[in-house]
Each structure stands twice: as C-alpha cells, then as structure tokens.
N, C-alpha and C. Protein backbone atom coordinates (compact mmCIF):
# COMPACT_ATOMS: atom_id res chain seq x y z
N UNK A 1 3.16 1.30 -11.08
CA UNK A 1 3.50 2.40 -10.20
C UNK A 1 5.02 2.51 -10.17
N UNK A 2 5.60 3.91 -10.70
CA UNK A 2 7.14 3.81 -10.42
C UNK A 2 7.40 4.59 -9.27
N UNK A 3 6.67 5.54 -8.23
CA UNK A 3 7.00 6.46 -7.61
C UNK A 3 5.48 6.26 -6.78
N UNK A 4 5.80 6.65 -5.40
CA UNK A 4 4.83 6.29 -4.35
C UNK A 4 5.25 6.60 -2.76
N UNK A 5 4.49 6.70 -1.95
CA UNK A 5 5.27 6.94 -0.30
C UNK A 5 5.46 5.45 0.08
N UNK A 6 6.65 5.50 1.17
CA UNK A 6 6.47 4.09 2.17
C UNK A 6 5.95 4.59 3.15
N UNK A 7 5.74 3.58 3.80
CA UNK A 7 4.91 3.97 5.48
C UNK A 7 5.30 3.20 6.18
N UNK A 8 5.69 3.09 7.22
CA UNK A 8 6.60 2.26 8.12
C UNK A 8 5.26 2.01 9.33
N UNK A 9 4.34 0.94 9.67
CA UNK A 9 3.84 0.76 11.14
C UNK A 9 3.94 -0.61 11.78
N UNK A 10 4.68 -0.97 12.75
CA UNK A 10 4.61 -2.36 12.88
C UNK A 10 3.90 -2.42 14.25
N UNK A 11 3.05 -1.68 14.38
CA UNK A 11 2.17 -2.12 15.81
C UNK A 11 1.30 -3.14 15.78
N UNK A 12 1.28 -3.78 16.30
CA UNK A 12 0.69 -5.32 16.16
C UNK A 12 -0.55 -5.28 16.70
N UNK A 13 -1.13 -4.43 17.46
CA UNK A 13 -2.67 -3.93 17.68
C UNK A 13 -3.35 -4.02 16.78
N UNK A 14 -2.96 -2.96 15.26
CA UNK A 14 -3.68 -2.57 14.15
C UNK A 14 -3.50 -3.17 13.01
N UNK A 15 -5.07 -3.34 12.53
CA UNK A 15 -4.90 -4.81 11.58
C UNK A 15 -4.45 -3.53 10.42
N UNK A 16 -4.27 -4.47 9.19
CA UNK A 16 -4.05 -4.02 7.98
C UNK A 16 -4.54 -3.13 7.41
N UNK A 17 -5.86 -3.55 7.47
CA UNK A 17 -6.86 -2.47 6.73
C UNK A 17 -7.06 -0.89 7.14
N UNK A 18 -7.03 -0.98 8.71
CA UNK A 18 -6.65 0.22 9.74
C UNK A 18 -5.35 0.99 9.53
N UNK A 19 -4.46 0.28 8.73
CA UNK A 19 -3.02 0.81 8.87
C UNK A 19 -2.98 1.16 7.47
N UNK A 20 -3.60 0.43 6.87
CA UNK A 20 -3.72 1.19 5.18
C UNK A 20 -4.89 2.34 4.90
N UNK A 21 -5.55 2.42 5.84
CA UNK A 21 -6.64 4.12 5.85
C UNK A 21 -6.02 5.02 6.51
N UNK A 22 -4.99 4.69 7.19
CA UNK A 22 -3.97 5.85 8.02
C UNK A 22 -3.16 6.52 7.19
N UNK A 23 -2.43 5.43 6.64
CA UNK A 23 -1.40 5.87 5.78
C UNK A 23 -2.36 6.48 4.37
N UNK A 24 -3.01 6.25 4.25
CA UNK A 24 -3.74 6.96 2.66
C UNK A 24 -4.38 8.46 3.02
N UNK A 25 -4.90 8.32 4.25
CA UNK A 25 -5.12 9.69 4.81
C UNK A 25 -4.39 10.73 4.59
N UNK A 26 -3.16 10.25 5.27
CA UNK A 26 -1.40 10.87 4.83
C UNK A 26 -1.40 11.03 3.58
N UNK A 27 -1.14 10.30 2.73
CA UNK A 27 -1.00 10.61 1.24
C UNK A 27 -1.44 11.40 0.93
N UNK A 28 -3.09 11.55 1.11
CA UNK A 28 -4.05 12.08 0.49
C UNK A 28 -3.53 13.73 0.87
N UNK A 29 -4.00 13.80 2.13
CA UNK A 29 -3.20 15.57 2.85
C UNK A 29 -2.22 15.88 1.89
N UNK A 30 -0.90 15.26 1.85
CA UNK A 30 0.67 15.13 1.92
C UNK A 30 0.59 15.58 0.47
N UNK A 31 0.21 14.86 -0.52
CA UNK A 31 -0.11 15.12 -2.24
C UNK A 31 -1.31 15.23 -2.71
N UNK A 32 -2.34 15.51 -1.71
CA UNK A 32 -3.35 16.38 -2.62
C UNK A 32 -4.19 15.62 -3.60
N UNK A 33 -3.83 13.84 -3.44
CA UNK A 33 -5.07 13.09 -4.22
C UNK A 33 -4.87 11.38 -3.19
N UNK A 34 -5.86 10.76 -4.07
CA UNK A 34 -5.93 9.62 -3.15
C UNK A 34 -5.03 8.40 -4.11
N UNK A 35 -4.28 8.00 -3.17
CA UNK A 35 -3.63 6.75 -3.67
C UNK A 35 -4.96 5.07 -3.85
N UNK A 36 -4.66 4.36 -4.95
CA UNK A 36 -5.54 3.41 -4.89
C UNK A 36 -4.38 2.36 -5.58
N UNK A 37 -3.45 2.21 -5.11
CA UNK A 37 -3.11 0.85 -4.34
C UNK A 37 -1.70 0.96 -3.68
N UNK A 38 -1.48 -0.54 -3.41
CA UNK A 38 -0.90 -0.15 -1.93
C UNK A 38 -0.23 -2.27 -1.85
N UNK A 39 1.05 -2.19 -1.74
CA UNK A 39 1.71 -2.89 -2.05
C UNK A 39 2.37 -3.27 -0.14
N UNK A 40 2.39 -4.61 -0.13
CA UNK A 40 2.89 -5.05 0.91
C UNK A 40 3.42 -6.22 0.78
N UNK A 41 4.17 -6.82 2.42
CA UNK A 41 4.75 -8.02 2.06
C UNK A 41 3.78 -9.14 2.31
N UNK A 42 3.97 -10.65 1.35
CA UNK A 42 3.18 -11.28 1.73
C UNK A 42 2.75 -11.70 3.02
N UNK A 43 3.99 -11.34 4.06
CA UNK A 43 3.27 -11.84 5.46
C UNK A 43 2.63 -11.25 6.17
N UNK A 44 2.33 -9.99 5.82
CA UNK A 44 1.25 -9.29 5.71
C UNK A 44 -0.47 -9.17 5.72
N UNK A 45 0.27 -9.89 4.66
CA UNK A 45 -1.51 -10.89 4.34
C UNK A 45 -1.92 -12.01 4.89
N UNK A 46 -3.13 -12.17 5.65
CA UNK A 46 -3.62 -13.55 6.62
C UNK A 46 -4.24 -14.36 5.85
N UNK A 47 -5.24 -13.77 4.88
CA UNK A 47 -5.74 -14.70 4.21
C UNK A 47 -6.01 -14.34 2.39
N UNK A 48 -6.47 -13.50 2.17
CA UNK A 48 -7.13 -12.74 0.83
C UNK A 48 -6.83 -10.95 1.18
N UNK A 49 -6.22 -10.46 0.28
CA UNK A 49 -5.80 -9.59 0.62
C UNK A 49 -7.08 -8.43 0.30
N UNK A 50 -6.94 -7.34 1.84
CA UNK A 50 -8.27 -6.63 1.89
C UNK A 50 -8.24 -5.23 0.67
N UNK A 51 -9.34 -4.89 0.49
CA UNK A 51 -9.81 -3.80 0.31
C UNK A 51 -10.11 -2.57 0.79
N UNK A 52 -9.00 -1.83 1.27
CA UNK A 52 -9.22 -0.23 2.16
C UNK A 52 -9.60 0.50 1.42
N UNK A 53 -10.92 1.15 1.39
CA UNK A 53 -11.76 2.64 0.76
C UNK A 53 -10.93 2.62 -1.14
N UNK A 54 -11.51 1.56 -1.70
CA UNK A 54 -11.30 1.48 -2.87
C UNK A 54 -9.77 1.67 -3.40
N UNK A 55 -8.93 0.94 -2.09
CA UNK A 55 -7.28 0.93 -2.53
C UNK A 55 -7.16 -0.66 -2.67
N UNK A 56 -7.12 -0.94 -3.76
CA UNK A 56 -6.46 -2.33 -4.28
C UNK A 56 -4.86 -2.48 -3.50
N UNK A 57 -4.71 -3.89 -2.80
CA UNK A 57 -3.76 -4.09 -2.01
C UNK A 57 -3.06 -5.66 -2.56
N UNK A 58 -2.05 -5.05 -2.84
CA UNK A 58 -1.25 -6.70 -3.38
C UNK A 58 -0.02 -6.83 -2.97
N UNK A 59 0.52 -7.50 -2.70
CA UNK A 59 1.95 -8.61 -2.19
C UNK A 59 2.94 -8.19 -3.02
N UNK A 60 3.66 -8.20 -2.46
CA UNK A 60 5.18 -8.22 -3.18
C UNK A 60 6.52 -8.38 -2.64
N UNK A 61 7.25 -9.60 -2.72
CA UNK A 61 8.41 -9.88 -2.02
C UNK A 61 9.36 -8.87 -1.53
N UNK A 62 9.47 -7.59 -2.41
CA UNK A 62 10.57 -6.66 -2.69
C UNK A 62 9.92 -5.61 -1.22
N UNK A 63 8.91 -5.61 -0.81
CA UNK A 63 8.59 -4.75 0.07
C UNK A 63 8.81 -5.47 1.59
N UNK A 64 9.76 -4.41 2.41
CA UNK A 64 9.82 -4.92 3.66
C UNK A 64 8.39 -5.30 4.91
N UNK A 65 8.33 -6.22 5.50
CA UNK A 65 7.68 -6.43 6.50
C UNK A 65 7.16 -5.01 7.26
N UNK A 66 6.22 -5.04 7.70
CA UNK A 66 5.13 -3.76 8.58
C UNK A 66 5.87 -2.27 7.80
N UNK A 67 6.09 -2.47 6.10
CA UNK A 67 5.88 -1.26 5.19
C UNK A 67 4.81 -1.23 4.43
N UNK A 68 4.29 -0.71 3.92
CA UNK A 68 3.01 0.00 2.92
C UNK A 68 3.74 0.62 2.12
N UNK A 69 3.80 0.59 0.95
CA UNK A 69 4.29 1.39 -0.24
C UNK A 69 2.93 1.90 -1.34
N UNK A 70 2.26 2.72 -1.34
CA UNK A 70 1.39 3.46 -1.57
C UNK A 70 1.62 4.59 -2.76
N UNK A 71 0.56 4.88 -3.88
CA UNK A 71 0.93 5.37 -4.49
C UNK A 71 -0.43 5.17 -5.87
N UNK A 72 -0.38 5.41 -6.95
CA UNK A 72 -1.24 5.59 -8.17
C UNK A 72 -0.93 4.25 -9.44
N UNK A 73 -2.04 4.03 -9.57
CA UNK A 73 -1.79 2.93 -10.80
C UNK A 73 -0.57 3.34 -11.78
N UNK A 74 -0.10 3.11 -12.46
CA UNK A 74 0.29 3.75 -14.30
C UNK A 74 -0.32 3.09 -15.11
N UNK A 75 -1.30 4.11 -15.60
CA UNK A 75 -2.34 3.57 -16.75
C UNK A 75 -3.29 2.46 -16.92
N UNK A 76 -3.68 2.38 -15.33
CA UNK A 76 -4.24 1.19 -15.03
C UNK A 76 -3.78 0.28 -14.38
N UNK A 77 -2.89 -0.18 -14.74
CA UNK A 77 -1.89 -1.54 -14.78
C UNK A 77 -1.65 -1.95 -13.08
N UNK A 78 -2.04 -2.76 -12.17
CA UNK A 78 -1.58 -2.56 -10.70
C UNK A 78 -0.31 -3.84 -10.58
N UNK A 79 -0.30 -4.26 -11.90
CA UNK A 79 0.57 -5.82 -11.49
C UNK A 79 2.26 -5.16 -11.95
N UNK A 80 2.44 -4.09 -11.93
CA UNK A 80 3.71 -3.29 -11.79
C UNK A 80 4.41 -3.76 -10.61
N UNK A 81 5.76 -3.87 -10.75
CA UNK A 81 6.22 -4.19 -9.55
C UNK A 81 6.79 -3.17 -9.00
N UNK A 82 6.82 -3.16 -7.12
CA UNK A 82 7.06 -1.80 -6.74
C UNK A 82 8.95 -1.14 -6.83
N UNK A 83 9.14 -1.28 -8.26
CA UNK A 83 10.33 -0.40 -8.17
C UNK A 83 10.32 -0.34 -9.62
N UNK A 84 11.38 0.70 -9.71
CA UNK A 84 11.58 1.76 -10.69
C UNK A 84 12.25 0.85 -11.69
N UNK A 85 11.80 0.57 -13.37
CA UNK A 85 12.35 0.23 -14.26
C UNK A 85 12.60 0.99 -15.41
C-alpha cells in the first residue's frame, strides 16, 4: 500500500475492531470502495491481531499510537510497509 487515509481515535471505550468498522465505513463513503487492510501500532494489539469485515490488520512501528492507516493491498502484497517508496 503506498497511499491510504489515517484515522485518528484514541477513545479508550472502543475496542479495535469497533474503531476499524468506523473508520472503513468512512473510507468506503469518502472513496467509493472498501479498504481491506489497515495498519496500526503494535500497542494496539492485545493479543492476535483482529479481523474487521474482511480487513486484514497488521502492526507497524512507523504508525502512531490510537492511528489506523487504511487503504488497498498493491497487488496483493499486505507486508508493504506503510510509507511511500
């Protein structure tokens, strides 16, 4: 993925999975297709990282704490890291 939305929520009420169907909702409206994956920081993750409505969700140091960086495979590939090379 070279290009994607962030999403900023740090309410501590709403687990992950809740905060990653919000923000894809958005996407989805916002650009007109569905994002399927969705990049966060590892502390983020409690245990095994979840599955929101068929959006693959993986870790990545480079992403700030209570952000979501959201967006489309490239060509499959999800182990892209989230910035532009």
């Amino acid at each position: 993925m070279k290009t994607g939305m962030l999403w900023f929520d740090n309410d501590v009420k709403t687990d992950l999975t809740s905060k990653i169907k919000q923000a894809a909702a958005y996407y989805q409206k916002k650009y007109g297709c569905r994002p399927n994956v969705c990049f966060v920081h590892p502390s983020m993750l409690k245990e095994s990282a979840p599955k929101a409505q068929d959006i693959e969700v993986q870790s990545n140091q480079m992403i700030l704490p209570n952000h979501l960086w959201l967006g489309i495979h490239d060509n499959g590939a999800a182990n892209h890291s989230p910035h532009s090379t």
